[in-house]
N, C-alpha and C. Protein backbone atom coordinates (compact mmCIF):
# COMPACT_ATOMS: atom_id res chain seq x y z
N UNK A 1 5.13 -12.08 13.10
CA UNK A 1 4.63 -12.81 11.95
C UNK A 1 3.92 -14.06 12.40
N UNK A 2 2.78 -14.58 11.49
CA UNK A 2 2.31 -15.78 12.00
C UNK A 2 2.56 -16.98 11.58
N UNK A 3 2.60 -17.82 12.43
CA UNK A 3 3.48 -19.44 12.22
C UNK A 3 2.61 -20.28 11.00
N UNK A 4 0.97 -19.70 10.83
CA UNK A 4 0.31 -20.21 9.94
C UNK A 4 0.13 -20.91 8.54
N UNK A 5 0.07 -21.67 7.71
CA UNK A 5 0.36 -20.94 6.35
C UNK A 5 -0.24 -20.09 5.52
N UNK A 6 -1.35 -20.06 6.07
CA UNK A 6 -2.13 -18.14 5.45
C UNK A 6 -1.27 -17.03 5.85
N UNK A 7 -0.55 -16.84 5.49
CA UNK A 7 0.07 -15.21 6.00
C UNK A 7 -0.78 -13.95 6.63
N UNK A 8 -0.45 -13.53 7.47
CA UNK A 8 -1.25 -12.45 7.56
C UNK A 8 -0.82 -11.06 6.58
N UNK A 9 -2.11 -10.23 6.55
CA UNK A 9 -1.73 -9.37 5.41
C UNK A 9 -2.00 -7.51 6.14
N UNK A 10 -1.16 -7.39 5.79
CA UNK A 10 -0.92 -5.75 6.40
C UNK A 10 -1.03 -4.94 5.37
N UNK A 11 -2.16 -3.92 5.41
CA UNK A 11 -2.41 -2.65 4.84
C UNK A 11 -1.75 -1.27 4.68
N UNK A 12 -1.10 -0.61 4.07
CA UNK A 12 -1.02 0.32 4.72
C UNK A 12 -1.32 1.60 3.36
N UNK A 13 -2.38 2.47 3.52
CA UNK A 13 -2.73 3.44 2.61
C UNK A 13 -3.01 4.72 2.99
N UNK A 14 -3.28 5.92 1.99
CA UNK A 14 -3.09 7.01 2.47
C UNK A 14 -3.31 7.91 1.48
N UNK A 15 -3.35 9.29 1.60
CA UNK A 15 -3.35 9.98 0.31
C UNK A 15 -1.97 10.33 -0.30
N UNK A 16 -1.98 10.70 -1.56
CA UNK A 16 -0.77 10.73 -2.49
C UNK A 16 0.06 12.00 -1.71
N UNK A 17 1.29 11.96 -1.69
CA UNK A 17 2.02 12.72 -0.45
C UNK A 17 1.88 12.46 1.00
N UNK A 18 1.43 11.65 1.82
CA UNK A 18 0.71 11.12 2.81
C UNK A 18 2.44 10.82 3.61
N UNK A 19 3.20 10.55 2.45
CA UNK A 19 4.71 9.47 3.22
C UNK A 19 4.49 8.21 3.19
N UNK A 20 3.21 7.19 2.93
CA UNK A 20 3.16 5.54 3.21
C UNK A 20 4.34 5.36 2.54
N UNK A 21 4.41 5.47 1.45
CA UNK A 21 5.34 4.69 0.53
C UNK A 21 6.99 4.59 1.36
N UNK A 22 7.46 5.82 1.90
CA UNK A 22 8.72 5.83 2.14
C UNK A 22 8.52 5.23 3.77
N UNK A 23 7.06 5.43 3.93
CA UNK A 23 7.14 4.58 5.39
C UNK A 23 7.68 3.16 5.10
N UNK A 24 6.84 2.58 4.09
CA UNK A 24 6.95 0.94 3.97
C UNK A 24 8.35 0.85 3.38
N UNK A 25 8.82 1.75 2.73
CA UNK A 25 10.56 1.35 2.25
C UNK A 25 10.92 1.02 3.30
N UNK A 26 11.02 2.04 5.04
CA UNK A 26 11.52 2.62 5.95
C UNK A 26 11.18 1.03 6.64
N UNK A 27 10.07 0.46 6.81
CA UNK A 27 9.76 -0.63 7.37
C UNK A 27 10.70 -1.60 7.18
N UNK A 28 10.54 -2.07 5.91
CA UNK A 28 11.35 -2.92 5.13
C UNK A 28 12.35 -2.78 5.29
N UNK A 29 13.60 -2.13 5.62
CA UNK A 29 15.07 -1.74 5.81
C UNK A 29 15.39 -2.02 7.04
N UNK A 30 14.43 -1.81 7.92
CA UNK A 30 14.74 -3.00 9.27
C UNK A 30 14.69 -4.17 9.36
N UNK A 31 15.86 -4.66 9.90
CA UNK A 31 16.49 -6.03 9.62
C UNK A 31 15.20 -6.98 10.65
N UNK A 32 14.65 -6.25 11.47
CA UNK A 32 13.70 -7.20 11.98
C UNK A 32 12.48 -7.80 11.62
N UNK A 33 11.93 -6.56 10.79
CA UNK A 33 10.80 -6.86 9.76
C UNK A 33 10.88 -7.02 8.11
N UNK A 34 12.30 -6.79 8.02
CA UNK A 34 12.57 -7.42 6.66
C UNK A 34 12.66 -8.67 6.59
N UNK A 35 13.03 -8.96 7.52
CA UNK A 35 13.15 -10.84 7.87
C UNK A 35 11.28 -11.53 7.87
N UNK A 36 10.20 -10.75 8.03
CA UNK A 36 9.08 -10.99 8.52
C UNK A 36 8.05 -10.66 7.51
N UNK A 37 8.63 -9.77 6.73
CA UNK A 37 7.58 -8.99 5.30
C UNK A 37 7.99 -9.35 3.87
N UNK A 38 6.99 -9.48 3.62
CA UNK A 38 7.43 -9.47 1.86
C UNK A 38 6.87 -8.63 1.51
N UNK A 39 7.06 -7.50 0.90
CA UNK A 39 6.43 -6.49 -0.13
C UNK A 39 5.86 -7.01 -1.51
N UNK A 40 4.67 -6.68 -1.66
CA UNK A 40 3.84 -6.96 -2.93
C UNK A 40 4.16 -5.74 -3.72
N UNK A 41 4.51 -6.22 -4.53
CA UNK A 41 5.07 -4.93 -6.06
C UNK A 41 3.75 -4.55 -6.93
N UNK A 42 3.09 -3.58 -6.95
CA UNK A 42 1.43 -3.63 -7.51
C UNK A 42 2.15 -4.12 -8.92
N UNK A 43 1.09 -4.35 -9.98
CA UNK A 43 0.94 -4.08 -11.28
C UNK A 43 0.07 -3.37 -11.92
N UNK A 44 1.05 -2.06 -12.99
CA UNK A 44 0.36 -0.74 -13.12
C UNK A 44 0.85 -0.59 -15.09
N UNK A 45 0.05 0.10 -15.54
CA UNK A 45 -0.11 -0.03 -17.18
C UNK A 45 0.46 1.49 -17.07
N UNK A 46 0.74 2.05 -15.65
CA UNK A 46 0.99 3.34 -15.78
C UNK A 46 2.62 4.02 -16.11
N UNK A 47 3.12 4.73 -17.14
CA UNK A 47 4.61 4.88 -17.21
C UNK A 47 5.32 4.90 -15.70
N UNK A 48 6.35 4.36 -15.51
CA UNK A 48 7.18 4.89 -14.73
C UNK A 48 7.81 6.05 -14.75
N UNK A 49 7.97 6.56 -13.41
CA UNK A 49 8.31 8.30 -13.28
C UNK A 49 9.94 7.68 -13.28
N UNK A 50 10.57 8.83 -13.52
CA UNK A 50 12.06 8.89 -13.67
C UNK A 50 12.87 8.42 -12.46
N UNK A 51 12.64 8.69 -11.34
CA UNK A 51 12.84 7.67 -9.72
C UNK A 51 12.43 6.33 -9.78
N UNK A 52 11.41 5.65 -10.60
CA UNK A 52 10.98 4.39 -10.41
C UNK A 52 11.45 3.60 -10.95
N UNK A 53 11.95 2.41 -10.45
CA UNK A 53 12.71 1.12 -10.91
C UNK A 53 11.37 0.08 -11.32
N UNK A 54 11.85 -0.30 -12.55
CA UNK A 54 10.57 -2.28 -12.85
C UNK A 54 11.10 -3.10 -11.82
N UNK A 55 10.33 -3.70 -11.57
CA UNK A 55 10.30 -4.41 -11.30
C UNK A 55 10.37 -4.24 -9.33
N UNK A 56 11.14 -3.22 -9.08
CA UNK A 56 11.44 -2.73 -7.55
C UNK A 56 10.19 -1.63 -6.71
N UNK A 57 9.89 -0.70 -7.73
CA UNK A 57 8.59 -0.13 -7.34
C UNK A 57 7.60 -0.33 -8.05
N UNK A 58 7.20 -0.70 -9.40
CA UNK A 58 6.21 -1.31 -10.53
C UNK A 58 6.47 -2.55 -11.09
N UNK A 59 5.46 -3.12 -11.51
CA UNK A 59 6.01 -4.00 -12.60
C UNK A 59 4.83 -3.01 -13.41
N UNK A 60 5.27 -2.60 -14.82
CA UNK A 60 4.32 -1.93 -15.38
C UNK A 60 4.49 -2.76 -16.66
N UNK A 61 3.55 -3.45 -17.05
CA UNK A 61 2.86 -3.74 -18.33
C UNK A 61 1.92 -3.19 -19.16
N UNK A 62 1.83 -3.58 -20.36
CA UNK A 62 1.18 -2.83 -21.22
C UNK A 62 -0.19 -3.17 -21.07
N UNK A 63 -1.64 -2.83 -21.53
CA UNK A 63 -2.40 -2.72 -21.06
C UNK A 63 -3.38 -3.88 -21.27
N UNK A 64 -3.05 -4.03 -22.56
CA UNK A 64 -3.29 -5.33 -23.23
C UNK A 64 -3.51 -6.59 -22.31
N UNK A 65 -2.08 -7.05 -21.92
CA UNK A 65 -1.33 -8.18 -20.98
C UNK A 65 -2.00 -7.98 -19.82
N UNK A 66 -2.34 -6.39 -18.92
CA UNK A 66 -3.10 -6.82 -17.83
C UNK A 66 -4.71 -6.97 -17.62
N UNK A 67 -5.17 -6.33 -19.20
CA UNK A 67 -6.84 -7.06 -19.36
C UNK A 67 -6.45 -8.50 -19.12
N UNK A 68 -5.61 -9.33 -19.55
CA UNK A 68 -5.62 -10.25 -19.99
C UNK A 68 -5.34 -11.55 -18.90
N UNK A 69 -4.50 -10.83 -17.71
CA UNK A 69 -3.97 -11.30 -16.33
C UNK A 69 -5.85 -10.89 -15.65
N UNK A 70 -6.33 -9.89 -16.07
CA UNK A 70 -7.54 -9.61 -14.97
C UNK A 70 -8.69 -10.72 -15.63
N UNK A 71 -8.68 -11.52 -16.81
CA UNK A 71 -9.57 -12.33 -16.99
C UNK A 71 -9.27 -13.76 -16.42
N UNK A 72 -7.71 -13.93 -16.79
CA UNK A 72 -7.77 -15.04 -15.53
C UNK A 72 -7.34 -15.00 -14.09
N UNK A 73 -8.12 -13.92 -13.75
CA UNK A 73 -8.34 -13.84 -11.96
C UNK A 73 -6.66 -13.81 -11.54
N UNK A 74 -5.64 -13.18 -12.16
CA UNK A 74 -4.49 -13.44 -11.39
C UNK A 74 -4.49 -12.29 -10.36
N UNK A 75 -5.28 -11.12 -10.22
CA UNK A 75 -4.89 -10.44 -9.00
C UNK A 75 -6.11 -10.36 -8.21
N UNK A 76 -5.57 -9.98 -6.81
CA UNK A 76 -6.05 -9.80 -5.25
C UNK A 76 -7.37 -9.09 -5.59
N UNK A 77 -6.67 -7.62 -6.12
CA UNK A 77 -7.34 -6.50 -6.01
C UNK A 77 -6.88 -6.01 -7.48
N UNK A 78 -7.84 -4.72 -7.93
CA UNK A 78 -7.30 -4.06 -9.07
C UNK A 78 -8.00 -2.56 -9.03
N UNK A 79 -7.82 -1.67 -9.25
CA UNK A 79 -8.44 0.09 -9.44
C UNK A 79 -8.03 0.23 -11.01
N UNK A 80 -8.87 1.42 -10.98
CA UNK A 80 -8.54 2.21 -12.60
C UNK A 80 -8.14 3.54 -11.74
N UNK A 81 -6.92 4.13 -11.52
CA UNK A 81 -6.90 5.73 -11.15
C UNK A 81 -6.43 6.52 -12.04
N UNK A 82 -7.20 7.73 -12.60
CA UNK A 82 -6.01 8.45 -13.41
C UNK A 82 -5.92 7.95 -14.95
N UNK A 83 -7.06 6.88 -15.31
CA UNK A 83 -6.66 6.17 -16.22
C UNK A 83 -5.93 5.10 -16.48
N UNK A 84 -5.07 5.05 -15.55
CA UNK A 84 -4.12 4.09 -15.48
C UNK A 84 -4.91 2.76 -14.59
N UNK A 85 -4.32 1.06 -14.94
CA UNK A 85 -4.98 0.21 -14.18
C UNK A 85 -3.44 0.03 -12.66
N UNK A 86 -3.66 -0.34 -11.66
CA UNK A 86 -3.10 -0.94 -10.46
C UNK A 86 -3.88 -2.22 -10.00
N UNK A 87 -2.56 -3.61 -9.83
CA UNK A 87 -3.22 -4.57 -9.32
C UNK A 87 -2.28 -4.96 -8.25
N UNK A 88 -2.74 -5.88 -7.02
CA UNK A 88 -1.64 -6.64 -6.73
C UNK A 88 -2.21 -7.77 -7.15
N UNK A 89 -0.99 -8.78 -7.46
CA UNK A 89 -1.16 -10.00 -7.99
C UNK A 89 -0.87 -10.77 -6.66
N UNK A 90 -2.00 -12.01 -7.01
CA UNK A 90 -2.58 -12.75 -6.17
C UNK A 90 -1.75 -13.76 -5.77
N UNK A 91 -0.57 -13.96 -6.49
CA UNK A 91 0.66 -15.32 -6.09
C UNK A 91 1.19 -14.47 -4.84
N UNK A 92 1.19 -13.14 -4.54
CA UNK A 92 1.96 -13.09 -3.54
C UNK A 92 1.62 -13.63 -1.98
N UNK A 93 0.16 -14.02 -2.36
CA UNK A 93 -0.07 -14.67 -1.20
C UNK A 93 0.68 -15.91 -1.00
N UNK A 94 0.95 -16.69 -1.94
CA UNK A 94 1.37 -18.20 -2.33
C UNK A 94 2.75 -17.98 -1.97
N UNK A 95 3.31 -16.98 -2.14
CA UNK A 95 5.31 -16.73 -2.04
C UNK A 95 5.40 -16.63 -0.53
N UNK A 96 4.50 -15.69 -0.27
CA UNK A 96 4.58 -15.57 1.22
C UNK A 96 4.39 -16.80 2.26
N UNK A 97 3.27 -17.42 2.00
CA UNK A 97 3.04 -18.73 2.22
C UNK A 97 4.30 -19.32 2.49
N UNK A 98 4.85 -19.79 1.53
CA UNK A 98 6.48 -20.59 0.88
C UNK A 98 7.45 -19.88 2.17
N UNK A 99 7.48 -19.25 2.42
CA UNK A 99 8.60 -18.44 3.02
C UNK A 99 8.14 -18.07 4.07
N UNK A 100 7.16 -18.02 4.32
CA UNK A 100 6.44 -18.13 5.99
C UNK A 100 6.52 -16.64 6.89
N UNK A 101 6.11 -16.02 5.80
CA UNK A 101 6.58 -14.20 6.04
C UNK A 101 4.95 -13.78 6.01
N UNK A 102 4.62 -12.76 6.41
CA UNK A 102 3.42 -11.84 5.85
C UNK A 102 3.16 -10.91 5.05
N UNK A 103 2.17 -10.16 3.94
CA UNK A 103 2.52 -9.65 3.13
C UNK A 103 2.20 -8.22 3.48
N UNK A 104 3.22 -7.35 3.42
CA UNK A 104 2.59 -5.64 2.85
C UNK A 104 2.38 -5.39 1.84
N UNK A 105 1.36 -4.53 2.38
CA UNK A 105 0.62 -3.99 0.99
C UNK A 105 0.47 -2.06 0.93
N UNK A 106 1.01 -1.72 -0.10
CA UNK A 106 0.90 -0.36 0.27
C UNK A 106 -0.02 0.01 -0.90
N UNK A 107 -1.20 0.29 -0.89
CA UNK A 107 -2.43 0.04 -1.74
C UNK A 107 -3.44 0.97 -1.62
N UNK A 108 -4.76 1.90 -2.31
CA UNK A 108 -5.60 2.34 -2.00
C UNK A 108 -6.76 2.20 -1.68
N UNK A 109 -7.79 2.74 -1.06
CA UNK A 109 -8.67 2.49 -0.20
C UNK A 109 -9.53 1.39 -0.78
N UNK A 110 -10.26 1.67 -2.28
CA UNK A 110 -10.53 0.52 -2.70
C UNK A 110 -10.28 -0.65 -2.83
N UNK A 111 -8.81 -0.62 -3.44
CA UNK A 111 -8.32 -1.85 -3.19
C UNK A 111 -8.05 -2.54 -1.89
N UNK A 112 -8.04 -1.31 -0.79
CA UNK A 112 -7.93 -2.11 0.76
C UNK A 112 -9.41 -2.35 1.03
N UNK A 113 -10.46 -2.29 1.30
CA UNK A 113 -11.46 -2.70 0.89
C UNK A 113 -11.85 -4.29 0.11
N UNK A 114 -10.98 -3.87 -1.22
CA UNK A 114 -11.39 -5.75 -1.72
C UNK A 114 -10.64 -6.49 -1.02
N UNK A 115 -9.41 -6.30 -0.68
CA UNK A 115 -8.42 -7.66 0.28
C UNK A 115 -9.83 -7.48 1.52
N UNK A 116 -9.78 -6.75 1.66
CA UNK A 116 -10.67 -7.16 3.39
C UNK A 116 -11.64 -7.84 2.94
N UNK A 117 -12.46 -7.70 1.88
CA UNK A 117 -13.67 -8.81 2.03
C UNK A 117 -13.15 -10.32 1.36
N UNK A 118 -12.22 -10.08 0.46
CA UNK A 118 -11.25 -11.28 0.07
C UNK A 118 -10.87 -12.26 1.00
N UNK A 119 -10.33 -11.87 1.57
CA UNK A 119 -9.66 -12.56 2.94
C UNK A 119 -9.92 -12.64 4.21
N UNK A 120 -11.10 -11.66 4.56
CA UNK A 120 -11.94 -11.18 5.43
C UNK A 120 -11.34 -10.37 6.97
N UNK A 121 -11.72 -9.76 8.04
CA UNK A 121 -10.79 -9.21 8.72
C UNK A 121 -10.17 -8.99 9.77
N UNK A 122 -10.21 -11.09 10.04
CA UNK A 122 -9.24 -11.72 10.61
C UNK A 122 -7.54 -11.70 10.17
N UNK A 123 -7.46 -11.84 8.65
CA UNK A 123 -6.65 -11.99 8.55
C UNK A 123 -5.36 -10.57 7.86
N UNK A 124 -6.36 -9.50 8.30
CA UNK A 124 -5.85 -8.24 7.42
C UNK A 124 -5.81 -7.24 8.96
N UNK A 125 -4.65 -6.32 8.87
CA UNK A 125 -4.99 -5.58 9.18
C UNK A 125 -4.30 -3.78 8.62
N UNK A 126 -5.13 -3.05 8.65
CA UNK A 126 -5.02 -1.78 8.12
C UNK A 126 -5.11 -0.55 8.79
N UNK A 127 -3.61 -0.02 8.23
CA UNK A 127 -3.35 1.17 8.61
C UNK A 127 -3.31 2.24 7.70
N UNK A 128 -3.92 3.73 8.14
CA UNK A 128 -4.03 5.11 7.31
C UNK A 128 -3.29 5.91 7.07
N UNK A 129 -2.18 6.24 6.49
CA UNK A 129 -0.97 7.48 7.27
C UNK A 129 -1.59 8.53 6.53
N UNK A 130 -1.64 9.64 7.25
CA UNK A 130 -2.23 10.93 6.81
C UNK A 130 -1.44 11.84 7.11
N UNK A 131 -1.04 13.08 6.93
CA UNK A 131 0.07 14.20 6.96
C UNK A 131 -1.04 15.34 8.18
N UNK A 132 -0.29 15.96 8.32
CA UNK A 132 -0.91 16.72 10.04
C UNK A 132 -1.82 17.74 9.53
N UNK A 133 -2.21 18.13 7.91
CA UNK A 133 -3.29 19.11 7.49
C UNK A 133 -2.71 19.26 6.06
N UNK A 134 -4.21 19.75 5.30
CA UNK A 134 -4.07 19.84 3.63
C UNK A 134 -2.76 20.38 3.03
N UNK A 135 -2.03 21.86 3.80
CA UNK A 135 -1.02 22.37 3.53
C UNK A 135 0.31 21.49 3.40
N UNK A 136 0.39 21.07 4.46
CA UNK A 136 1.63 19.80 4.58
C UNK A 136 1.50 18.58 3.22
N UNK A 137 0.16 18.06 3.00
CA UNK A 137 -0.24 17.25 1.63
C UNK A 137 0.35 17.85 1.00
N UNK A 138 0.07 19.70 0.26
CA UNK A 138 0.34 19.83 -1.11
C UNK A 138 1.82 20.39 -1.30
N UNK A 139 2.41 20.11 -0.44
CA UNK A 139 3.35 21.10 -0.32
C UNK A 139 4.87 19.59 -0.46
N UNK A 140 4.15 18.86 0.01
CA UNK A 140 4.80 17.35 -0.49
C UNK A 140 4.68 16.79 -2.08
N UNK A 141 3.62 17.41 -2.19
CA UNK A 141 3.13 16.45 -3.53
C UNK A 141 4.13 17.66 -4.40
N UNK A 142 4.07 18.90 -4.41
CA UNK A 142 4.72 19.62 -4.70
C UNK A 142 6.25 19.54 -4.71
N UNK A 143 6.53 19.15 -3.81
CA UNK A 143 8.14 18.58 -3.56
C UNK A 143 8.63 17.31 -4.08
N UNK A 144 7.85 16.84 -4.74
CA UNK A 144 7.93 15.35 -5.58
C UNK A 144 8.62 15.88 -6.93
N UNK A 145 7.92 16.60 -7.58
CA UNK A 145 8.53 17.17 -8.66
C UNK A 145 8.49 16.11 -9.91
N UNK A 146 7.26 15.28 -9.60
CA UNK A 146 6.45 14.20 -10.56
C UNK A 146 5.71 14.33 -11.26
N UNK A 147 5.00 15.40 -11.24
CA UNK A 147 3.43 15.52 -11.27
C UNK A 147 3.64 16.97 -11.36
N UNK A 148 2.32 17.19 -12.82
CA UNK A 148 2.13 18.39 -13.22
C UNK A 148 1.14 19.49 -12.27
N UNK A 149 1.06 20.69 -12.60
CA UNK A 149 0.11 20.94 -11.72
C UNK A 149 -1.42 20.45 -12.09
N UNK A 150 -1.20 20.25 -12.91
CA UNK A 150 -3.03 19.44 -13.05
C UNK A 150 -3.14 18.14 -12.52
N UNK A 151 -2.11 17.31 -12.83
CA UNK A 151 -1.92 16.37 -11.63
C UNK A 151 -2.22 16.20 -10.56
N UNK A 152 -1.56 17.27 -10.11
CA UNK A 152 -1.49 17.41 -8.21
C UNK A 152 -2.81 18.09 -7.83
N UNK A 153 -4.05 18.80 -8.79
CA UNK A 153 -4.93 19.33 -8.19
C UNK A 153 -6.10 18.13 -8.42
N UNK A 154 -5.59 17.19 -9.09
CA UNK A 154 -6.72 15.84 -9.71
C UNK A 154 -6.23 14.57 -8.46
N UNK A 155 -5.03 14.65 -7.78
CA UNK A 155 -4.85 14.04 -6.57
C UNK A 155 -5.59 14.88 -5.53
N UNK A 156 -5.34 16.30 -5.33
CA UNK A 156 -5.99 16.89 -4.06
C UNK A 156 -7.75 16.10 -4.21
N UNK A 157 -8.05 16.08 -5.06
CA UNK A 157 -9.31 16.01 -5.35
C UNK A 157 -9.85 14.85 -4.65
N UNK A 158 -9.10 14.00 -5.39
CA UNK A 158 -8.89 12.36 -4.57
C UNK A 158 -8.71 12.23 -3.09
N UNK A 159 -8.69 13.35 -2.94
CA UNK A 159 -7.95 13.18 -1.54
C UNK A 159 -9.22 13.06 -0.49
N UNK A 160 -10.20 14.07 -0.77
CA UNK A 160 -11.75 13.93 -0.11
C UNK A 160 -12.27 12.80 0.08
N UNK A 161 -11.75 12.10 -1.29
CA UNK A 161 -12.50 10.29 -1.74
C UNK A 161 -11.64 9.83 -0.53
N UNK A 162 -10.19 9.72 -0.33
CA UNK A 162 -9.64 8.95 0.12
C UNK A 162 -9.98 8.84 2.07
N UNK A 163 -10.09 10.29 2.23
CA UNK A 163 -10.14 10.36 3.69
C UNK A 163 -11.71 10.15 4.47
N UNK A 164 -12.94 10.38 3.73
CA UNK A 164 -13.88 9.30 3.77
C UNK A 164 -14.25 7.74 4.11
N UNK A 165 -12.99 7.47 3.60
CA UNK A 165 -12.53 5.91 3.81
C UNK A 165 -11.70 5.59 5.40
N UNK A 166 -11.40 6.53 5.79
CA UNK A 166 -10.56 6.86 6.83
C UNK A 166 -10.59 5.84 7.93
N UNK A 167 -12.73 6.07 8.59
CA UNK A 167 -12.59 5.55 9.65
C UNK A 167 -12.85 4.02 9.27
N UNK A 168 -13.00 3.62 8.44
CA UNK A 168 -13.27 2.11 8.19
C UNK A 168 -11.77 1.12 8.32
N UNK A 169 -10.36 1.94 8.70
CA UNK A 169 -9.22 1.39 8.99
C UNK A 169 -8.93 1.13 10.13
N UNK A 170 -8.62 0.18 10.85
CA UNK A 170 -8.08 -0.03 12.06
C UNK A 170 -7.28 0.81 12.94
N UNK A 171 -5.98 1.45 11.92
CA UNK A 171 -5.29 1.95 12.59
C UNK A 171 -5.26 3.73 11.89
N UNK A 172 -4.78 5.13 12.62
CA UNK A 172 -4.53 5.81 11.59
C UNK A 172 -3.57 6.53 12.27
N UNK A 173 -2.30 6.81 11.51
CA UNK A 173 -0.87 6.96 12.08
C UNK A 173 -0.81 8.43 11.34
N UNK A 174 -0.63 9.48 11.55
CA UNK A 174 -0.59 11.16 11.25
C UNK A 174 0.93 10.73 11.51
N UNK A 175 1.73 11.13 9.92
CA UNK A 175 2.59 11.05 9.39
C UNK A 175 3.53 12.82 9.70
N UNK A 176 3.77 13.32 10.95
CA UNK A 176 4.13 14.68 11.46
C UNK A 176 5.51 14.49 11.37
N UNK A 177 6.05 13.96 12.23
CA UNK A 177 7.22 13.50 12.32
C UNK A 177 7.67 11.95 12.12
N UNK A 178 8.87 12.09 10.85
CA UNK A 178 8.69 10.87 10.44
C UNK A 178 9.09 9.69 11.15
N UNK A 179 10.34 9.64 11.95
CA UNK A 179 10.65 8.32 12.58
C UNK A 179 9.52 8.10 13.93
N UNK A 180 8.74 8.81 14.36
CA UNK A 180 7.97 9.05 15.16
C UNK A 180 6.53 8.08 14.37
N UNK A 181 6.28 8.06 13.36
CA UNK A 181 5.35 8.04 12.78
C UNK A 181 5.85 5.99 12.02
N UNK A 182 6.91 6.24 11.70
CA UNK A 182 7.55 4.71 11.57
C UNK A 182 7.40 4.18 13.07
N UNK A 183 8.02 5.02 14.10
CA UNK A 183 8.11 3.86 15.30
C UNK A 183 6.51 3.26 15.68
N UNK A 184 4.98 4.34 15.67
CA UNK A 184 3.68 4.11 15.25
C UNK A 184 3.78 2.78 14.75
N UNK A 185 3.96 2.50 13.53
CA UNK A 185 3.67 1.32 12.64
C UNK A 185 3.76 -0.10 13.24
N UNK A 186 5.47 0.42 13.58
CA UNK A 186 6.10 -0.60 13.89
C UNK A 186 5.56 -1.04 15.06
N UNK A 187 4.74 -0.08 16.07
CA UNK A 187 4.09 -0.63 17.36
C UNK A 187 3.02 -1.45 16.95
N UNK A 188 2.28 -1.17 15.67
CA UNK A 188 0.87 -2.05 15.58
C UNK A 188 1.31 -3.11 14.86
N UNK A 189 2.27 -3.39 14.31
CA UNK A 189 2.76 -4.52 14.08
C UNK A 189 3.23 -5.61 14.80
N UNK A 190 3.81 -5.09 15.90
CA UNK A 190 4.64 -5.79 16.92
C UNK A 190 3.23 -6.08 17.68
N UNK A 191 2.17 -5.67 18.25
CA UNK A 191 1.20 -5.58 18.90
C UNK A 191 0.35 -7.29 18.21
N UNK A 192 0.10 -6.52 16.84
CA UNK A 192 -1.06 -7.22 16.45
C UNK A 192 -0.73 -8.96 16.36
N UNK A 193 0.80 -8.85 16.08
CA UNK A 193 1.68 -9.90 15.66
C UNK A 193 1.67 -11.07 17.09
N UNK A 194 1.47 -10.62 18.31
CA UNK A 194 1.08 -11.11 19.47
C UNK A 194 -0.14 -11.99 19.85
N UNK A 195 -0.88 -11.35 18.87
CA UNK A 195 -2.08 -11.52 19.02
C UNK A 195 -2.74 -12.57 18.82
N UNK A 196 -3.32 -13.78 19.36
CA UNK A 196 -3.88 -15.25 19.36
C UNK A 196 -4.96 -14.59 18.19
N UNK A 197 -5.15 -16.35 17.40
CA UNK A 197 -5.85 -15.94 16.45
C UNK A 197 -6.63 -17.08 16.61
């Protein structure tokens, strides 16, 4: 982590079934980088699925309240996917700050995109987790048991958009085997975290 008070800000995105998400839980549960990360909680107008906690994996507001947060500039970044809006809000830079931690972000390509020109890309860095081929994707997204099948063929879809975006990331970690694929992370973290700025 950096001694700075700009935090540095860590990326990490992927396609839907990809594993980021349970990567960055997986991150976070180590006592070495839980001490070092703060997780940014997006804000999404989108229902919560029956697994998802407020406030722990969403803060989901109504749609109204986040036109209303996006006119006075309170977030980083924001997408429309699916209909639904996703933001991260922009104090988490300020908390992190306070507490002298760096922030993750587990976010999509667009929105990794606006932090990078936001903050520019000294102070970001970004990683891709991708699954070892399309079969392994749908066969996860399938095993979620979230998502309808029209769902999951309106994510595959996304998925072309998403991996396009691919080489414009720093890092890209093929999510095969999972603690294999965490210990990955955890190397470009430990690496980058070295690193004179």
């Amino acid at each position: 982590m950096s001694s700075r008070t700009a935090p540095r800000v860590w990326i990490v995105s992927g396609p839907s079934g990809s594993g980021k998400t349970t990567l960055c839980e997986a991150l976070l549960r180590d006592p070495f980088w839980e001490k070092r990360l703060l997780r940014s909680v997006s804000v999404t107008t989108r229902p919560l699925r029956p697994r998802e906690k407020q406030g722990r994996d969403y803060t989901r507001i109504p749609e109204a309240a986040f036109l209303e947060l996006l006119k006075k500039k309170a977030f980083l970044e924001h997408e429309k996917i699916f209909g639904a809006f996703y933001a991260t809000p922009r104090s988490i830079l300020e908390k992190a700050g306070r507490q002298k931690k760096d922030v993750l972000l587990c976010i999509d390509v667009k929105g990794a995109a606006t932090v990078r020109r936001v903050l520019g890309r000294s102070r970001v860095t970004s990683i891709f987790v991708v699954t070892p081929g399309a079969r392994a994707l749908v066969r996860r997204l399938r095993q979620r048991s979230t998502e309808s099948k029209k769902d999951i063929e309106k994510r595959l879809r996304r998925v072309k958009i998403e991996l396009c975006h691919m080489k414009r990331y720093d890092y890209i970690v093929i999510n095969d085997v999972f603690d294999e694929a965490l210990g990955k992370i955890k190397a470009i973290l430990t690496a980058k975290s070295c690193e004179s700025h």
